[in-house]
Every structure is written in structure tokens, then in C-alpha cells.
C-alpha atoms as a PDB file:
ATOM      1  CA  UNK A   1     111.911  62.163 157.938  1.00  0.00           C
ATOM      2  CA  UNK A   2     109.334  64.235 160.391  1.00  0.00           C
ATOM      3  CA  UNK A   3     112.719  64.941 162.895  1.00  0.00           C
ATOM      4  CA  UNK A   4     114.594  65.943 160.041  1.00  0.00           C
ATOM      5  CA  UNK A   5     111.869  68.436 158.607  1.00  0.00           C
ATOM      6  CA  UNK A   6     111.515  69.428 162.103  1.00  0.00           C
ATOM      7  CA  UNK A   7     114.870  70.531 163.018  1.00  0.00           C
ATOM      8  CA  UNK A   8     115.683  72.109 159.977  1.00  0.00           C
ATOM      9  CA  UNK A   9     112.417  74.099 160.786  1.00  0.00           C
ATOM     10  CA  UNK A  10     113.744  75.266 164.092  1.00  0.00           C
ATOM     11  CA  UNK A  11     116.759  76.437 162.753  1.00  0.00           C
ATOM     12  CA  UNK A  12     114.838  78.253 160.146  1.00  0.00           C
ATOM     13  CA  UNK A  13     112.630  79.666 163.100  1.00  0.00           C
ATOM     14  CA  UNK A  14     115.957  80.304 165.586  1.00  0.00           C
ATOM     15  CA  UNK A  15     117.507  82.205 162.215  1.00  0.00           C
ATOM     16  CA  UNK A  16     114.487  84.522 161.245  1.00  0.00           C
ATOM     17  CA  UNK A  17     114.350  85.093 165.231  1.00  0.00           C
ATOM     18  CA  UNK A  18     118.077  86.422 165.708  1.00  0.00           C
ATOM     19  CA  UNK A  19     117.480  88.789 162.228  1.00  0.00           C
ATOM     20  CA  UNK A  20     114.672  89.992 163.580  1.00  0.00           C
ATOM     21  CA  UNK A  21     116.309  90.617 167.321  1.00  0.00           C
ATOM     22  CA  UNK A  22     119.178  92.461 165.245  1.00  0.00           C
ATOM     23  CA  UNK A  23     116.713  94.616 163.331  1.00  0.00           C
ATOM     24  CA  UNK A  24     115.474  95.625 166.644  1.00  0.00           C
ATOM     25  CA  UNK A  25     118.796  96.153 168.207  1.00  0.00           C
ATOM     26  CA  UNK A  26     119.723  98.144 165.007  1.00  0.00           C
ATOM     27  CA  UNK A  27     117.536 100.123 165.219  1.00  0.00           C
ATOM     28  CA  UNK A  28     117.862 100.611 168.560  1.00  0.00           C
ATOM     29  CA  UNK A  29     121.198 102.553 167.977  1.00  0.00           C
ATOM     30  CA  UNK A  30     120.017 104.142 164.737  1.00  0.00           C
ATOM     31  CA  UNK A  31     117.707 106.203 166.789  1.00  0.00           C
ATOM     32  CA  UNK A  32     120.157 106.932 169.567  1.00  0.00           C
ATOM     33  CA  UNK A  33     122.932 107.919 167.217  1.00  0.00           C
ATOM     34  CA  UNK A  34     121.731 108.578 163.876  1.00  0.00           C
ATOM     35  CA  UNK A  35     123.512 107.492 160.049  1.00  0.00           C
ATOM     36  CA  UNK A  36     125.655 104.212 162.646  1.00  0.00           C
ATOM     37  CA  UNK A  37     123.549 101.465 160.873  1.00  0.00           C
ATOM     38  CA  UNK A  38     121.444 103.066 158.575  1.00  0.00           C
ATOM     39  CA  UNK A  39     118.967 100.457 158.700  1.00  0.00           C
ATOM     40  CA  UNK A  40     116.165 103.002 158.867  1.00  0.00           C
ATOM     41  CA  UNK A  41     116.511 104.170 155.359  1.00  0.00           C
ATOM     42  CA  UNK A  42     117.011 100.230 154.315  1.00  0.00           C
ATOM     43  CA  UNK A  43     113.868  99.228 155.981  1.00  0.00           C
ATOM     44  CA  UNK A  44     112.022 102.336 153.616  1.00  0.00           C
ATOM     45  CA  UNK A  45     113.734 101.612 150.710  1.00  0.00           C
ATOM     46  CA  UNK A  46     112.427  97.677 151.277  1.00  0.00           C
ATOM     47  CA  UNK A  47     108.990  98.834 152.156  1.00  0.00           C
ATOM     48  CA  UNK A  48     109.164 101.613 149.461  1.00  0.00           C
ATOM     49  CA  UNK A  49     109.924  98.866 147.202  1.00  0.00           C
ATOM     50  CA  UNK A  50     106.841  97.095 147.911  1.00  0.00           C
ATOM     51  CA  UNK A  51     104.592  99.592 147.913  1.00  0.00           C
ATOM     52  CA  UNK A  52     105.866 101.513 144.526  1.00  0.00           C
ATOM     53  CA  UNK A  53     104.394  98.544 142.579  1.00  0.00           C
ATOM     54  CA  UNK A  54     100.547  99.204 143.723  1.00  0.00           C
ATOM     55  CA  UNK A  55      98.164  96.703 145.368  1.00  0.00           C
ATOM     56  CA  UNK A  56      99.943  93.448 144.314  1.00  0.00           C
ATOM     57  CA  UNK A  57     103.050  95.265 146.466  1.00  0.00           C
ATOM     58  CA  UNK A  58     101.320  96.153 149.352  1.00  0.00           C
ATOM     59  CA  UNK A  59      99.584  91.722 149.266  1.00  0.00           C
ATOM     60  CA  UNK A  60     103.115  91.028 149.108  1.00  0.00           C
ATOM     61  CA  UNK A  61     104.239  93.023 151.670  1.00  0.00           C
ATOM     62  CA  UNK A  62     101.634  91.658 153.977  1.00  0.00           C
ATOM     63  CA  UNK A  63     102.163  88.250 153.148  1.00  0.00           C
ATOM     64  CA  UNK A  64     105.697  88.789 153.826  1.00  0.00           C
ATOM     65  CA  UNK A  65     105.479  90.164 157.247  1.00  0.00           C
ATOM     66  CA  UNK A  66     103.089  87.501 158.071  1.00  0.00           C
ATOM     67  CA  UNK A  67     105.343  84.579 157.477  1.00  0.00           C
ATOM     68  CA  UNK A  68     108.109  86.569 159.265  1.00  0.00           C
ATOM     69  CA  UNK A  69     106.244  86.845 162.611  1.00  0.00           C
ATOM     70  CA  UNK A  70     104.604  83.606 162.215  1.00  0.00           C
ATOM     71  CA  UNK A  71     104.742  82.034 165.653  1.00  0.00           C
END
């Protein structure tokens, strides 16, 4: 049962890793050629999202960045 948790954790981890490689990459070509991916305004709308709704937003937020670049 420990293997089977286990792999399905690395593919969780191997998943959340290639997202957040394609953010970068997106963002990446946002910059160099602005309005191709417009994944800057996505990523403020998401983080404007958060933060709108006050403290319990902004926990949230952290808490979600935390588990996303959780080693």
C-alpha cells in the first residue's frame, strides 16, 4: 500500500513540477512578446482573487504557494 501511495505521490510531484516549468516558460514569452499567453494577467487575476477577500485570502494564498513549492 506504501508503493502505491508513493508513486501516485511522484506523479503528483512530476505533474505540479511540469505546470510550474510551463508557468515559467510562459511567462518567459509573455515578457518577450507581450498579449502571446497572457498568463500575466491570469496569474493577477488568481492572486487578485485571493487577496480581494482580506486576511483569510492572503492565509490562503500562502498556504497555497507553500504546498506548491513543497520540496
Amino acid at each position: 500500500m506504501d508503493s502505491l501511495f508513493g508513486t501516485i505521490n511522484g506523479w503528483l510531484k512530476a505533474i505540479v513540477s511540469l505546470g510550474l516549468g510551463l508557468v515559467v516558460v510562459f511567462l518567459v514569452v509573455d515578457v518577450l512578446f507581450p498579449g502571446t499567453t497572457n498568463i500575466v494577467a491570469n496569474l493577477a487575476d488568481f492572486v487578485n482573487g485571493f487577496t480581494s477577500r482580506g486576511l483569510v485570502g492572503l492565509v490562503a494564498f500562502i498556504i497555497v504557494v507553500a504546498v506548491a513549492f513543497e520540496d
